[in-house]
Each structure stands twice: as structure tokens, then as C-alpha cells.
N, C-alpha and C. Protein backbone atom coordinates (compact mmCIF):
# COMPACT_ATOMS: atom_id res chain seq x y z
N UNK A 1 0.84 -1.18 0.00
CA UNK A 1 0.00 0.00 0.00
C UNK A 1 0.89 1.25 0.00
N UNK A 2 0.14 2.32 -0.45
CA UNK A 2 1.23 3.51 -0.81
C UNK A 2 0.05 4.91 -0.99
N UNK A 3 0.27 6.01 -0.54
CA UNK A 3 -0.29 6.87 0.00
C UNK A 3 0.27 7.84 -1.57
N UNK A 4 -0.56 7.97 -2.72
CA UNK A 4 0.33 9.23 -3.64
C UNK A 4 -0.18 10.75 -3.30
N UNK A 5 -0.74 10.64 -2.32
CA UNK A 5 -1.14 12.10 -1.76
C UNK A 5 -2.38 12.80 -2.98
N UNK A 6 -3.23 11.40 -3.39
CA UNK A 6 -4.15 12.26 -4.27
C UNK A 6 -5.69 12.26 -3.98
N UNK A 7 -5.96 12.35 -2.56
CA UNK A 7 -6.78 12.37 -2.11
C UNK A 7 -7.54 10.55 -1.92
N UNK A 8 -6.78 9.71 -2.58
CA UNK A 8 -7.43 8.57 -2.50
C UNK A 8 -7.38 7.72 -1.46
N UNK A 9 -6.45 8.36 -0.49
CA UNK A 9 -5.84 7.65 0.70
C UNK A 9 -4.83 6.49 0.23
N UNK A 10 -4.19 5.11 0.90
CA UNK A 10 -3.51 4.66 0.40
C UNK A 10 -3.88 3.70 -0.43
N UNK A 11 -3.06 3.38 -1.10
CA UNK A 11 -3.99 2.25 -2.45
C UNK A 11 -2.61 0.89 -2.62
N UNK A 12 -3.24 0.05 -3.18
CA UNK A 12 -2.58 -0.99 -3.56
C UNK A 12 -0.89 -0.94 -4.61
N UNK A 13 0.16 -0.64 -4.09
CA UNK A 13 1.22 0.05 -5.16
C UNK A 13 2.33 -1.13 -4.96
N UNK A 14 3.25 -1.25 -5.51
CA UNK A 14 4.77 -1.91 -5.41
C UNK A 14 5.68 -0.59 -5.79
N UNK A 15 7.02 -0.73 -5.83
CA UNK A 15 7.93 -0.32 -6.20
C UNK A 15 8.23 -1.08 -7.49
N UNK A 16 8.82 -0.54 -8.58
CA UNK A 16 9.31 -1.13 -9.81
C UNK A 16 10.60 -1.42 -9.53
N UNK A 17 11.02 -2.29 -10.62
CA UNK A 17 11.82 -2.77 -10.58
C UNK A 17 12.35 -2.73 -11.94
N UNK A 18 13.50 -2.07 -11.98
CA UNK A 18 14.34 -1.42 -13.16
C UNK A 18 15.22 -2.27 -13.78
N UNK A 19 15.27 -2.37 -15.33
CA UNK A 19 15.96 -2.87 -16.36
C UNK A 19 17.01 -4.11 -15.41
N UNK A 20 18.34 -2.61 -14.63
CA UNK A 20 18.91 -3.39 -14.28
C UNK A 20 19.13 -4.43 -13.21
N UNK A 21 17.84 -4.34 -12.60
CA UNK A 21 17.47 -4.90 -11.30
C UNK A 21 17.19 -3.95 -9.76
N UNK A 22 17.79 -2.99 -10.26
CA UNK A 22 17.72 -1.88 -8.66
C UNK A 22 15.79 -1.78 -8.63
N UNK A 23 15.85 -1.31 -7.11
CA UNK A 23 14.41 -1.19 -6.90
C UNK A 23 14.26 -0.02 -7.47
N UNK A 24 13.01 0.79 -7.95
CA UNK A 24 12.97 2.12 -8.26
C UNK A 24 11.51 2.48 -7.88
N UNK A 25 10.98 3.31 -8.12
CA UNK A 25 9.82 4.23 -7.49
C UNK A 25 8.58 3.44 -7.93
N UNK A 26 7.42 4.18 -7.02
CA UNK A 26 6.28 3.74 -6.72
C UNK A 26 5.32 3.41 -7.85
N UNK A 27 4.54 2.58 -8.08
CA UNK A 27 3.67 1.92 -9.14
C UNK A 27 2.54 1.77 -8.40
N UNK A 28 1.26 1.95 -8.47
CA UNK A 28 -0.42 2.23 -8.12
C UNK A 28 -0.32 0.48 -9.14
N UNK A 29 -1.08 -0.15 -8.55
CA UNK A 29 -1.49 -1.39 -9.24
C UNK A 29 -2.16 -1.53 -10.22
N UNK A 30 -2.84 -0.17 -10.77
CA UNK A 30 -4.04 0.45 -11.86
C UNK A 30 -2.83 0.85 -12.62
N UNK A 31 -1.70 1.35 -12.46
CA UNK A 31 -1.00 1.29 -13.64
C UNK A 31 -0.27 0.37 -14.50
N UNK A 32 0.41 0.80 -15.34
CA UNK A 32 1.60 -0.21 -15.94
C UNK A 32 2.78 0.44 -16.37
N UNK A 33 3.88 -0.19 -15.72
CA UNK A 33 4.85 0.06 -16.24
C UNK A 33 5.55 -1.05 -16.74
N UNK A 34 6.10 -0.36 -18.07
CA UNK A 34 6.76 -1.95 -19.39
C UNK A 34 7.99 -2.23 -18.13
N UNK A 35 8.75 -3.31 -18.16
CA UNK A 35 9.92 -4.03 -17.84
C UNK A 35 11.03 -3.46 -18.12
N UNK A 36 10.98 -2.65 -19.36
CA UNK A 36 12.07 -1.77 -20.30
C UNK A 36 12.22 -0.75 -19.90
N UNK A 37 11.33 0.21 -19.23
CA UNK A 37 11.32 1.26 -18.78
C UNK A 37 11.69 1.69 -17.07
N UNK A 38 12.60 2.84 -16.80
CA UNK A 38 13.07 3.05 -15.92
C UNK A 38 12.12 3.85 -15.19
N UNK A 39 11.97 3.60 -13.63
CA UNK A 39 11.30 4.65 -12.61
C UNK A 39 12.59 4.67 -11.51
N UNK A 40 12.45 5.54 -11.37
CA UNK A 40 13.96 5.63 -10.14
C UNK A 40 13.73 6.81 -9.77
N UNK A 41 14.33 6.50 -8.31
CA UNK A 41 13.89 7.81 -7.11
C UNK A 41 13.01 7.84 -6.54
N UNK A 42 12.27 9.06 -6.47
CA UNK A 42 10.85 8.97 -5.98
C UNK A 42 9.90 8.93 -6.56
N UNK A 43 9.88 8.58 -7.69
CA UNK A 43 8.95 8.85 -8.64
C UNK A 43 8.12 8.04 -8.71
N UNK A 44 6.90 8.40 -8.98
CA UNK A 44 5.56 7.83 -8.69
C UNK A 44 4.83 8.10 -10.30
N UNK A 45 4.24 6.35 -10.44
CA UNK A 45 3.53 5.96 -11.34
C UNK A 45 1.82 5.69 -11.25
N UNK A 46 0.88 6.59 -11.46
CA UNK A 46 -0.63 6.09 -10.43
C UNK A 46 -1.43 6.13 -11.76
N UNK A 47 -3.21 5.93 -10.90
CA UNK A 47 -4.00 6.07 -11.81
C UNK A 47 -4.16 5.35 -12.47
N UNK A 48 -4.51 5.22 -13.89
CA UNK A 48 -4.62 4.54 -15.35
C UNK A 48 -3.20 4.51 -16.59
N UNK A 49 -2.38 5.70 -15.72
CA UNK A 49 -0.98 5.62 -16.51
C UNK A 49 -0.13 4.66 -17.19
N UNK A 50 0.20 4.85 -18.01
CA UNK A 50 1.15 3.78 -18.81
C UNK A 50 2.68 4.57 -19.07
N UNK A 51 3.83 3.97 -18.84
CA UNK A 51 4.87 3.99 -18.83
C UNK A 51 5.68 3.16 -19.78
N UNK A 52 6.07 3.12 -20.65
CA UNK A 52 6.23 2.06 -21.58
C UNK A 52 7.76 2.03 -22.42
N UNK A 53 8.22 1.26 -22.91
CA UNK A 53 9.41 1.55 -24.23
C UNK A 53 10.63 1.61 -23.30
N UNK A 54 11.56 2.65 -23.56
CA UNK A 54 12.94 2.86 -22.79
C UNK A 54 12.44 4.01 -21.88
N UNK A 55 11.06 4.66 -21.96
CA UNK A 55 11.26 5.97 -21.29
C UNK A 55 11.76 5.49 -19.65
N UNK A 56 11.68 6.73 -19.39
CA UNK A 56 12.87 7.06 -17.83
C UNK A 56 11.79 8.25 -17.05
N UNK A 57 11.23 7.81 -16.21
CA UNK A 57 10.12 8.92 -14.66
C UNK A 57 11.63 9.04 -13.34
N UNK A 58 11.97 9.52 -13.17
CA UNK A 58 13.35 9.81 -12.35
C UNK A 58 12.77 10.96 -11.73
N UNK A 59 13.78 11.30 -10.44
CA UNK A 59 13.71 12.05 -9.41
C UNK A 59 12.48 12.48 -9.15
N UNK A 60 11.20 13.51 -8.60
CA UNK A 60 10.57 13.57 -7.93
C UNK A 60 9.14 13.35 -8.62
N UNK A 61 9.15 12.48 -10.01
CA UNK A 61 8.63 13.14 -11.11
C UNK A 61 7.12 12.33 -10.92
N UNK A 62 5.90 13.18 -11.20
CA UNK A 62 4.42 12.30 -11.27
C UNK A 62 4.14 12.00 -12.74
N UNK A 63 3.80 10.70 -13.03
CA UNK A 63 3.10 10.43 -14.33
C UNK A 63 1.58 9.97 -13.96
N UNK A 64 0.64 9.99 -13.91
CA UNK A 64 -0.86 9.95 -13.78
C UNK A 64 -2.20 10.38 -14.32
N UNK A 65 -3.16 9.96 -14.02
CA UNK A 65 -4.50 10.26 -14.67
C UNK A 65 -4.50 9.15 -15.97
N UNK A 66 -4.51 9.49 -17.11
CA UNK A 66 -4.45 8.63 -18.26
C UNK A 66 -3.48 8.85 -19.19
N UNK A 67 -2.63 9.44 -18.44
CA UNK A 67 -1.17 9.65 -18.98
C UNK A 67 -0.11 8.89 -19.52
N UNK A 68 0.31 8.71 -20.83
CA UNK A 68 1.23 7.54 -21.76
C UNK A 68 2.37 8.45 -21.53
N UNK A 69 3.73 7.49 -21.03
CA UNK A 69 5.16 8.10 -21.41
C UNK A 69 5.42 6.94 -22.14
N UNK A 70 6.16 7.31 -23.18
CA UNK A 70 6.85 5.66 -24.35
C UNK A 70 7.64 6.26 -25.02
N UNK A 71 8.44 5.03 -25.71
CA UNK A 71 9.28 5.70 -26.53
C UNK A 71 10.70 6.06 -25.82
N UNK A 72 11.18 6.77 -26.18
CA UNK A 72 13.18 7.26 -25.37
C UNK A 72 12.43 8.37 -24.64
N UNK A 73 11.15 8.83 -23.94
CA UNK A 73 10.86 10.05 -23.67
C UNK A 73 11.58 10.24 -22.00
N UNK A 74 11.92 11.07 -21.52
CA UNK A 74 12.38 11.54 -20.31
C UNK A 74 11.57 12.36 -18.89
N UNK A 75 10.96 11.92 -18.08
CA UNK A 75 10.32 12.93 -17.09
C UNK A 75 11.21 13.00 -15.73
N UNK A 76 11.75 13.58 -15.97
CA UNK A 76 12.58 13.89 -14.56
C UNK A 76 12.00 14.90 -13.72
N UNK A 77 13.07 15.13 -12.68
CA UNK A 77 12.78 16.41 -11.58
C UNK A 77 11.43 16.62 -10.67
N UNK A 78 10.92 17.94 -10.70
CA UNK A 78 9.64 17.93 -9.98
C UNK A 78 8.60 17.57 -10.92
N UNK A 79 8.38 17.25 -12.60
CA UNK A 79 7.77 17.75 -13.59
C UNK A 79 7.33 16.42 -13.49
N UNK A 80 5.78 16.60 -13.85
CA UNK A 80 4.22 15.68 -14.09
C UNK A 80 4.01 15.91 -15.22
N UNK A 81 3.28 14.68 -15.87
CA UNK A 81 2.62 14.62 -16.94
C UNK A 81 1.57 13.66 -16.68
N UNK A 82 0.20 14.26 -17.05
CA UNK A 82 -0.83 14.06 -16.60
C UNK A 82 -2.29 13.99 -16.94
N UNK A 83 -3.55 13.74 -16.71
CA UNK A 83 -4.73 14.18 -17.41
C UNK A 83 -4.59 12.84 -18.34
N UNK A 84 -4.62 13.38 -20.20
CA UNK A 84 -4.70 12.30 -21.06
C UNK A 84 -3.36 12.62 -21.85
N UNK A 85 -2.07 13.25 -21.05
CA UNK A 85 -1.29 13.51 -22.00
C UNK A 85 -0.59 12.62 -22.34
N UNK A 86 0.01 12.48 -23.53
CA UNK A 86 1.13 11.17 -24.34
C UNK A 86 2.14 12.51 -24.27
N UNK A 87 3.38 11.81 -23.86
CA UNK A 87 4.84 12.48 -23.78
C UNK A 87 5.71 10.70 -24.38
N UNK A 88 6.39 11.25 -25.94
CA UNK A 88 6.72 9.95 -26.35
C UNK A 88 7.59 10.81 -27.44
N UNK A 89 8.08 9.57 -28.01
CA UNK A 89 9.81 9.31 -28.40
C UNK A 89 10.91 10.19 -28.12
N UNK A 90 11.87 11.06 -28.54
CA UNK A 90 12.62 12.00 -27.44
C UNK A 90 12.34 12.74 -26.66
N UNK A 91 11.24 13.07 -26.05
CA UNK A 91 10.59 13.97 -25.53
C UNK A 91 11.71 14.49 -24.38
N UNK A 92 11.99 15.27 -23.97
CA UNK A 92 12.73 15.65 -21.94
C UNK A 92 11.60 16.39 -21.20
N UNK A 93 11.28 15.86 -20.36
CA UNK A 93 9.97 17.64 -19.87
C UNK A 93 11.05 17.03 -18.53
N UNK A 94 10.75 18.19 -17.81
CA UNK A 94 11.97 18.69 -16.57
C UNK A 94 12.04 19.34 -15.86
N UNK A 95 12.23 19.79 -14.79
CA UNK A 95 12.24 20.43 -13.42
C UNK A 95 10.69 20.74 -12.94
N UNK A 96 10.33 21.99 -13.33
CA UNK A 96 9.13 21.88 -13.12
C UNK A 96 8.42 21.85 -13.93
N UNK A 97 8.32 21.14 -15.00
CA UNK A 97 7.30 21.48 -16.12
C UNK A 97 6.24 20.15 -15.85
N UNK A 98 4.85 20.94 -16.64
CA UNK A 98 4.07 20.01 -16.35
C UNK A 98 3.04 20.36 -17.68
N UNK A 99 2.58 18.85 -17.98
CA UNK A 99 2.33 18.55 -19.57
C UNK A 99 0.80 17.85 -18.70
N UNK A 100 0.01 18.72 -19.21
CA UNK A 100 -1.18 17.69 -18.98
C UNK A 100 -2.77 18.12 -19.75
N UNK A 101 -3.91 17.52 -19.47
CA UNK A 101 -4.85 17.57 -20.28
C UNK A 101 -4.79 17.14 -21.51
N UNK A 102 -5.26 16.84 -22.86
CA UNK A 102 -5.40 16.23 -24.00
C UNK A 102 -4.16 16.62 -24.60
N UNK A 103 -2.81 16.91 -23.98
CA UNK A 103 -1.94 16.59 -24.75
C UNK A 103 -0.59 16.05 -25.37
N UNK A 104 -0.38 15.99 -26.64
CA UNK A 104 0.28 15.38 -27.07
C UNK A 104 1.71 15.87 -27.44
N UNK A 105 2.93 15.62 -26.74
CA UNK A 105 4.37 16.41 -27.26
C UNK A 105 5.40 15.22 -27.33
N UNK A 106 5.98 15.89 -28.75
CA UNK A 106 7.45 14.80 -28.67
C UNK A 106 8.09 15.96 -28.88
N UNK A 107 9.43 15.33 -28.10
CA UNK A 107 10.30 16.28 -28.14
C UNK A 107 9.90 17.66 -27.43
N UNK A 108 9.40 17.30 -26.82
CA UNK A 108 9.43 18.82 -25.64
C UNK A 108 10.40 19.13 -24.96
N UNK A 109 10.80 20.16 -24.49
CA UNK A 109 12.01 20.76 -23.67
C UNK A 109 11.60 21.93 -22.73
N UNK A 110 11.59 21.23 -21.58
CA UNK A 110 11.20 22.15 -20.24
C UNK A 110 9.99 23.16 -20.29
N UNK A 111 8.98 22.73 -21.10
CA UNK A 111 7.73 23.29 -21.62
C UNK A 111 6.71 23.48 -20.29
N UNK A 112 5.89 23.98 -19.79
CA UNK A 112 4.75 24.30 -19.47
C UNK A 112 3.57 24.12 -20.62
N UNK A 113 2.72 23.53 -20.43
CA UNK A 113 1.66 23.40 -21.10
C UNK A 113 0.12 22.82 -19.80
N UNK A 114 -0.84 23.40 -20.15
CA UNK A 114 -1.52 23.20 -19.66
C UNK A 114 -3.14 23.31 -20.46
């Protein structure tokens, strides 16, 4: 069980478990994250989210709601992506940026979108 602070109280989660075997950040049981793909740190996977391909959720970073990362895409730092957004193939979003509602970016770079 694991508490993502989204009003749901705590819910059913594991920690992932990364490519190379290290433990890495939090997974909601309603999500998925591929085998291929890295979560490390604190980073938290909830919701209906999908995580998929080589992408990388690192340091403090939220992916949630009905949110797709795939592809080589990157979410690091404090920065969420969220709602129904797809963040896929080179994408970086980073520190604080946050990508959410119906949309769709490749290749973003430290963008705000809302």
C-alpha cells in the first residue's frame, strides 16, 4: 500500500523494478509500467498511466491520470505529466514542467503546457 497524496488515501502500489534490477519508485497497481522502462527515485507511477518503451520517470517526477510516457521520452525532476497527456519518443519535460490535459508532445524541452 502507498499513500500518492491524491486524495485517494492509500492504495494498492509496489515499487518497480528497473531494467537493471535496482528497486525504483512507486507503481499504483491500476498502472503499468513496461519491464524496459526506468522509474527511479521517488517517482511515482498512479492512476490509469502507462509507462512504456525505454522511457525514464526519475527524481521527484508524477506520471498519472491517463497519462502515456513511451518511446526514449524523459520525465525527470519535480515535472508531471498528466490528465490524457502522451509524452513519447525523445521527448525531456523537466524540473518543473508540467504537460497535462489532452496533450500530445514529442520532443518537448522544459515546456509548461496546460
Amino acid at each position: 500500500m502507498f499513500d500518492f497524496q491524491d486524495g485517494n488515501g492509500p492504495v494498492p502500489a509496489k515499487r518497480h523494478i528497473n531494467p537493471d534490477g535496482s528497486e525504483g519508485g512507486w507503481i499504483a497497481d491500476t498502472a503499468k509500467v513496461a519491464k524496459t522502462a526506468e522509474v527511479s527515485g521517488y517517482a511515482q507511477v498512479y492512476g490509469d498511466a502507462k509507462v512504456s518503451g525505454n522511457a525514464w520517470v526519475s527524481g521527484n517526477a508524477w506520471v498519472y491520470g491517463n497519462a502515456r510516457v513511451y518511446g526514449n521520452a524523459l520525465v525527470d525532476g519535480d515535472a508531471s505529466v498528466s490528465g490524457n497527456a502522451w509524452v513519447y519518443g525523445d521527448a525531456l519535460v523537466f524540473g518543473n514542467a508540467k504537460v497535462d490535459g489532452d496533450t500530445n508532445k514529442q520532443g518537448l524541452n522544459n515546456e509548461t503546457t496546460n
